[in-house]
Structures are given as structure tokens and as C-alpha cells.
N, C-alpha and C. Protein backbone atom coordinates (compact mmCIF):
# COMPACT_ATOMS: atom_id res chain seq x y z
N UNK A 1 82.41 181.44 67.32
CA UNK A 1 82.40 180.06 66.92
C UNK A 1 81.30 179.35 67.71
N UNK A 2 80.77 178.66 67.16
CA UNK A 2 79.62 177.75 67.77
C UNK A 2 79.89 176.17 68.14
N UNK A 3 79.46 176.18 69.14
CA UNK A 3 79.80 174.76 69.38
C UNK A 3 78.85 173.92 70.23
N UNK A 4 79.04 172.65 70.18
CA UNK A 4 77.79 171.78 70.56
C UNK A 4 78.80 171.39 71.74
N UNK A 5 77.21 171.23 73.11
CA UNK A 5 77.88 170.50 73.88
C UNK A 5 77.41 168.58 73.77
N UNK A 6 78.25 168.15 74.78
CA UNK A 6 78.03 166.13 74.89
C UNK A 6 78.38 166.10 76.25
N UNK A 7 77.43 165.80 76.84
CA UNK A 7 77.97 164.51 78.38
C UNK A 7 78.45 163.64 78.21
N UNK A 8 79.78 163.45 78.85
CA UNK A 8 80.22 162.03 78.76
C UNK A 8 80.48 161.63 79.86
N UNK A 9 80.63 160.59 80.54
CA UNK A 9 81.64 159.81 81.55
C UNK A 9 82.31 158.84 81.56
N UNK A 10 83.22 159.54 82.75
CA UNK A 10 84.51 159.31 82.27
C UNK A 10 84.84 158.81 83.73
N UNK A 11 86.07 157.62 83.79
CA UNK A 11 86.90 157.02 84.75
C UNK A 11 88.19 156.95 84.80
N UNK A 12 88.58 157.41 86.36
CA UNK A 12 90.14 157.50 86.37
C UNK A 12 90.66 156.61 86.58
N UNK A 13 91.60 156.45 86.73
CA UNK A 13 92.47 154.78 87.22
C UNK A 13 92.46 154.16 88.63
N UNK A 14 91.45 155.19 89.72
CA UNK A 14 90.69 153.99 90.78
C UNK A 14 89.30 154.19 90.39
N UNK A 15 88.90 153.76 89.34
CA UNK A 15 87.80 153.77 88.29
C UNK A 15 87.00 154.34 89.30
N UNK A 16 86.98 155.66 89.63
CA UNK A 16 85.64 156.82 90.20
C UNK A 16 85.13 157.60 88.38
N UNK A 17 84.27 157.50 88.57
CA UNK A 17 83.45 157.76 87.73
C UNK A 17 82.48 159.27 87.48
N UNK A 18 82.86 160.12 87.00
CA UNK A 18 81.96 161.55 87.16
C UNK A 18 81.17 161.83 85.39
N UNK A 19 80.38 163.12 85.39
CA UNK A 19 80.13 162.75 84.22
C UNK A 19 80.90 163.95 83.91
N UNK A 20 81.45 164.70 82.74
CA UNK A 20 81.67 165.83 82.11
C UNK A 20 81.04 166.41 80.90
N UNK A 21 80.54 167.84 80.79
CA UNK A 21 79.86 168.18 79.59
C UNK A 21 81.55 168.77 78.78
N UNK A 22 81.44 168.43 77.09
CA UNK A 22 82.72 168.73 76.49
C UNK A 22 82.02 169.26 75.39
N UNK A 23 82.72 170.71 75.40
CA UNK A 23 82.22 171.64 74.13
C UNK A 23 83.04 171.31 72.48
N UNK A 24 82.44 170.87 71.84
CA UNK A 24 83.23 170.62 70.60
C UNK A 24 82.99 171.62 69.76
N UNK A 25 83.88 172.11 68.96
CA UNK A 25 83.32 173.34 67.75
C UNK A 25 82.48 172.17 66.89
N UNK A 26 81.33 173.21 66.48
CA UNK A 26 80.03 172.50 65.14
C UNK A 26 81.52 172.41 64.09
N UNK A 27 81.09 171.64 62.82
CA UNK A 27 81.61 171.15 62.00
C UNK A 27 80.82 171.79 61.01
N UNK A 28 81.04 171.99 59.35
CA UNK A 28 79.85 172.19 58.41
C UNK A 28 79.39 171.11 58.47
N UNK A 29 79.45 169.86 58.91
CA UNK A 29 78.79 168.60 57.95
C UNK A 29 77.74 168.99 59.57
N UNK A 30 77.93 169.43 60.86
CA UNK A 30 77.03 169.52 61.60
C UNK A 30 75.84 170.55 61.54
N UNK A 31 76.36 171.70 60.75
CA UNK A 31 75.54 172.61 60.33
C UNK A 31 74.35 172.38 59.46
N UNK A 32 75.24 171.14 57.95
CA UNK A 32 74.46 170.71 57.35
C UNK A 32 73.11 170.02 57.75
N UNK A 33 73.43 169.05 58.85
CA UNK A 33 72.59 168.62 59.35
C UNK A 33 71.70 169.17 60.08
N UNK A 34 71.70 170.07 60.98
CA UNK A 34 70.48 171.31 61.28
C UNK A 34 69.75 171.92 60.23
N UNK A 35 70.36 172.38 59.41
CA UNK A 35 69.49 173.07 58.83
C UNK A 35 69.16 172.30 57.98
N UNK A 36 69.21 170.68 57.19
CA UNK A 36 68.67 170.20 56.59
C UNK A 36 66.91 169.42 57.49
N UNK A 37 67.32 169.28 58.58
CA UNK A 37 66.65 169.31 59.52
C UNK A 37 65.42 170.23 59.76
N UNK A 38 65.64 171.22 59.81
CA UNK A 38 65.23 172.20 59.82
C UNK A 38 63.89 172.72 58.64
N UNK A 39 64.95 172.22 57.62
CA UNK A 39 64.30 172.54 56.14
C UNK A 39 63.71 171.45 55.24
N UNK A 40 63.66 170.46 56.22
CA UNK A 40 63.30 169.22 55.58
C UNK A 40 61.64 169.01 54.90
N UNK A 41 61.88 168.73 53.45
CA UNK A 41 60.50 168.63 52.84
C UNK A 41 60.25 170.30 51.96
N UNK A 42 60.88 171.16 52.44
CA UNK A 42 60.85 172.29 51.62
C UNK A 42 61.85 172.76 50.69
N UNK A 43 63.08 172.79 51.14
CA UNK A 43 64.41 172.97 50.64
C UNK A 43 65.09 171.88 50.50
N UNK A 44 65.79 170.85 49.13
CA UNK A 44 66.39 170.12 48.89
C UNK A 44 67.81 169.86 49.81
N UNK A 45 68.62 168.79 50.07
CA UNK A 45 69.86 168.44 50.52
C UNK A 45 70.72 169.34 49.84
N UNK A 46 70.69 169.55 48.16
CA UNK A 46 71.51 170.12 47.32
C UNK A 46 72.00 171.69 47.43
N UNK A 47 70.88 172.06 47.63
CA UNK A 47 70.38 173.86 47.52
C UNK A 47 70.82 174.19 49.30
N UNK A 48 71.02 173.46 50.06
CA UNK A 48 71.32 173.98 51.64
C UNK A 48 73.20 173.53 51.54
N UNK A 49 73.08 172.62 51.00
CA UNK A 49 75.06 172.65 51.19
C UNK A 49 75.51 173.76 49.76
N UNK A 50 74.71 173.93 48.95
CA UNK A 50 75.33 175.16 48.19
C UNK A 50 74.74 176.75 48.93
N UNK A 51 74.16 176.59 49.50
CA UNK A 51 73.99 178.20 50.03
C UNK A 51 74.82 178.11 51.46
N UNK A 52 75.09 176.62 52.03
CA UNK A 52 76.06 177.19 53.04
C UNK A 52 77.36 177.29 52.51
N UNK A 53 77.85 176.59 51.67
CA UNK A 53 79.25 176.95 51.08
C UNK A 53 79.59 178.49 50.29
N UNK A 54 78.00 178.88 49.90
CA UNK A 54 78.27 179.85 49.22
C UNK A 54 78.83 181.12 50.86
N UNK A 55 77.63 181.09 51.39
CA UNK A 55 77.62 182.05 52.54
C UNK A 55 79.36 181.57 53.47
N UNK A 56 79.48 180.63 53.18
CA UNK A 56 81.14 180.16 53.60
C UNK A 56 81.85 180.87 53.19
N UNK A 57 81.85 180.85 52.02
CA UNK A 57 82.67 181.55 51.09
C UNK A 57 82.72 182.94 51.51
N UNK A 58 81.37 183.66 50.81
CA UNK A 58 81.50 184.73 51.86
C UNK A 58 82.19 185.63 52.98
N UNK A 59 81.87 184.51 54.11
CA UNK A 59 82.75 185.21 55.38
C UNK A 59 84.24 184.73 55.26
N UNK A 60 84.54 184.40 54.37
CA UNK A 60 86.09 183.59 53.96
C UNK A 60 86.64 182.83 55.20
N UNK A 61 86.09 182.22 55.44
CA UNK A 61 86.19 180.36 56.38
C UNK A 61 86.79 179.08 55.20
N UNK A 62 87.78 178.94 55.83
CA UNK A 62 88.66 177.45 55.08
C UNK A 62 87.09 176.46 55.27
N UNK A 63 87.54 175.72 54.47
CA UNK A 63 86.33 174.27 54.44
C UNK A 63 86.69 173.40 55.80
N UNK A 64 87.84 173.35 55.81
CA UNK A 64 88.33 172.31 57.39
C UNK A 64 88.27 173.01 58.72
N UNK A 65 88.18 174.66 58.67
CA UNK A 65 87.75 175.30 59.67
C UNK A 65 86.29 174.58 61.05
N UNK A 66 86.32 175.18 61.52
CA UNK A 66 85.07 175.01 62.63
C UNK A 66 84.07 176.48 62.12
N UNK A 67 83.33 175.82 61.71
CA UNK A 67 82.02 177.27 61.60
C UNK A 67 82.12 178.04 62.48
N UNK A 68 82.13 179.36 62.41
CA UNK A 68 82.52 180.55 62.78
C UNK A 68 80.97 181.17 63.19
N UNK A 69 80.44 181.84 64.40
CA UNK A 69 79.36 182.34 64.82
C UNK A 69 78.72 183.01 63.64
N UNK A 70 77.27 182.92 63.47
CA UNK A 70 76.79 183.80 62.52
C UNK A 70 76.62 182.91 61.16
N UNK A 71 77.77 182.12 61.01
CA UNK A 71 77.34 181.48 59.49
C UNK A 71 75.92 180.66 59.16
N UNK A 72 75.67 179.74 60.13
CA UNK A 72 74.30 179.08 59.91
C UNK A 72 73.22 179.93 59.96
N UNK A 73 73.10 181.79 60.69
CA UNK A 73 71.95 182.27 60.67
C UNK A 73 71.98 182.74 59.55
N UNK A 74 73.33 183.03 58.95
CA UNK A 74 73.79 183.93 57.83
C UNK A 74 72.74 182.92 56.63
N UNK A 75 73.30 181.29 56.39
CA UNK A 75 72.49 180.49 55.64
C UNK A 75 71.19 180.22 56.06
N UNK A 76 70.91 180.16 57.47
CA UNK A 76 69.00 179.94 57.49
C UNK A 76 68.39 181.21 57.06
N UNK A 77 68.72 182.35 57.21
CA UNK A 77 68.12 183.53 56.29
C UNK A 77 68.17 183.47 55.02
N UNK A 78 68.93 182.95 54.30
CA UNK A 78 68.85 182.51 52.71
C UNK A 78 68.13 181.79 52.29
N UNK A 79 68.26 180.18 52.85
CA UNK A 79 67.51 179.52 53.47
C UNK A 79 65.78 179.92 53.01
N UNK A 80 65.31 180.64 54.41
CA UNK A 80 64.09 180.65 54.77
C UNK A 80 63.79 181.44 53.03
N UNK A 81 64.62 182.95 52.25
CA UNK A 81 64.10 183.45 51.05
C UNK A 81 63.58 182.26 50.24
N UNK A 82 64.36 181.56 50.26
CA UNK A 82 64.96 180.47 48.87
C UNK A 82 63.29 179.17 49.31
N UNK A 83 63.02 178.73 50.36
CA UNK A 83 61.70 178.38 50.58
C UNK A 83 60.37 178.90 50.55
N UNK A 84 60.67 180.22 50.59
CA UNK A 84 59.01 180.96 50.58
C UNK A 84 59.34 181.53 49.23
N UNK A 85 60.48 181.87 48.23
CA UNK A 85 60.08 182.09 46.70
C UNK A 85 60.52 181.11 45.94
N UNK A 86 60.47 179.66 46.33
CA UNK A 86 61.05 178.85 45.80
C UNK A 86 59.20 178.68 45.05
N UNK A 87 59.26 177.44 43.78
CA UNK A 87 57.58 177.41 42.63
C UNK A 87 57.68 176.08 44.02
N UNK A 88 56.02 176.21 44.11
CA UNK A 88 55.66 174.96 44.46
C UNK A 88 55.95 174.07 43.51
N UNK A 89 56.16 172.74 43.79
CA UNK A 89 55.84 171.15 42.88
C UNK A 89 54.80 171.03 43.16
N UNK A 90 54.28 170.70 41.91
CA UNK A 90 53.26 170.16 41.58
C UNK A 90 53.29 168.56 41.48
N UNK A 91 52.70 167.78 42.10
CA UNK A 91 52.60 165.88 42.08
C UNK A 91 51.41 165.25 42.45
């Protein structure tokens, strides 16, 4: 499972103050956002949440799950096919 870390700080009740790093599991909608990131200007919004749901599907992960290690490389390798044999536009 993959997960992002966050600094936060935080105060106890004789308000001392420290900071803490807190590991959250990635989310898909966080995945989405990397690799749309990632793929931005080559690969559409549309075509990256259907190849990660597809590749979801796949490793059989519930939708409300926490992304499971491997799924986003599993979709940036699809990903990267789906951009280098995707037709150029022409404009």
C-alpha cells in the first residue's frame, strides 16, 4: 500500500507544541491526481481514470479501498503505451 506522508503540528493541553509526520494511505482520487500530473497535455483526464479503474479492476481492489502498492506503476505503464501510440492532434 502506498501512502503519502504530511507534517503537521500539533498541541497538547499545556499547549507544547511539536511537529509530527502522519502517513495516510494514497486514495484513487490521489493517484488520479499524479498521474494526471504527470501526463498532463498528452493523455486526457478521461483515458487516465479509465485505465486506472481498468488496472483496478484488474488487481481486484474495492473502489473505497486505499490503492494497493504497484497499481499506479501498473497504470503509468499503460499510461506511458497509450501516449507514445496515441495519433497526434492536429490544430
Amino acid at each position: 500500500m502506498a501512502f503519502s506522508r504530511y507534517r503537521v503540528r500539533v498541541r497538547d493541553s499545556q499547549m507544547c507544541s511539536a511537529e509530527v509526520v502522519v502517513a495516510v494511505p494514497d486514495s484513487y482520487a490521489d493517484v488520479v491526481e499524479r498521474l494526471c500530473g504527470e501526463f498532463d497535455g498528452r493523455v486526457p483526464l478521461s483515458t487516465v481514470t479509465r485505465v486506472l479503474r481498468e488496472c483496478r479492476d484488474e488487481v481486484s481492489c474495492s473502489p473505497g479501498d486505499p490503492c494497493p502498492v504497484g497499481l499506479e506503476s501498473f497504470a503509468r505503464q499503460r499510461l506511458l503505451t497509450a501516449s507514445v501510440t496515441a495519433p497526434e492532434q492536429s490544430g
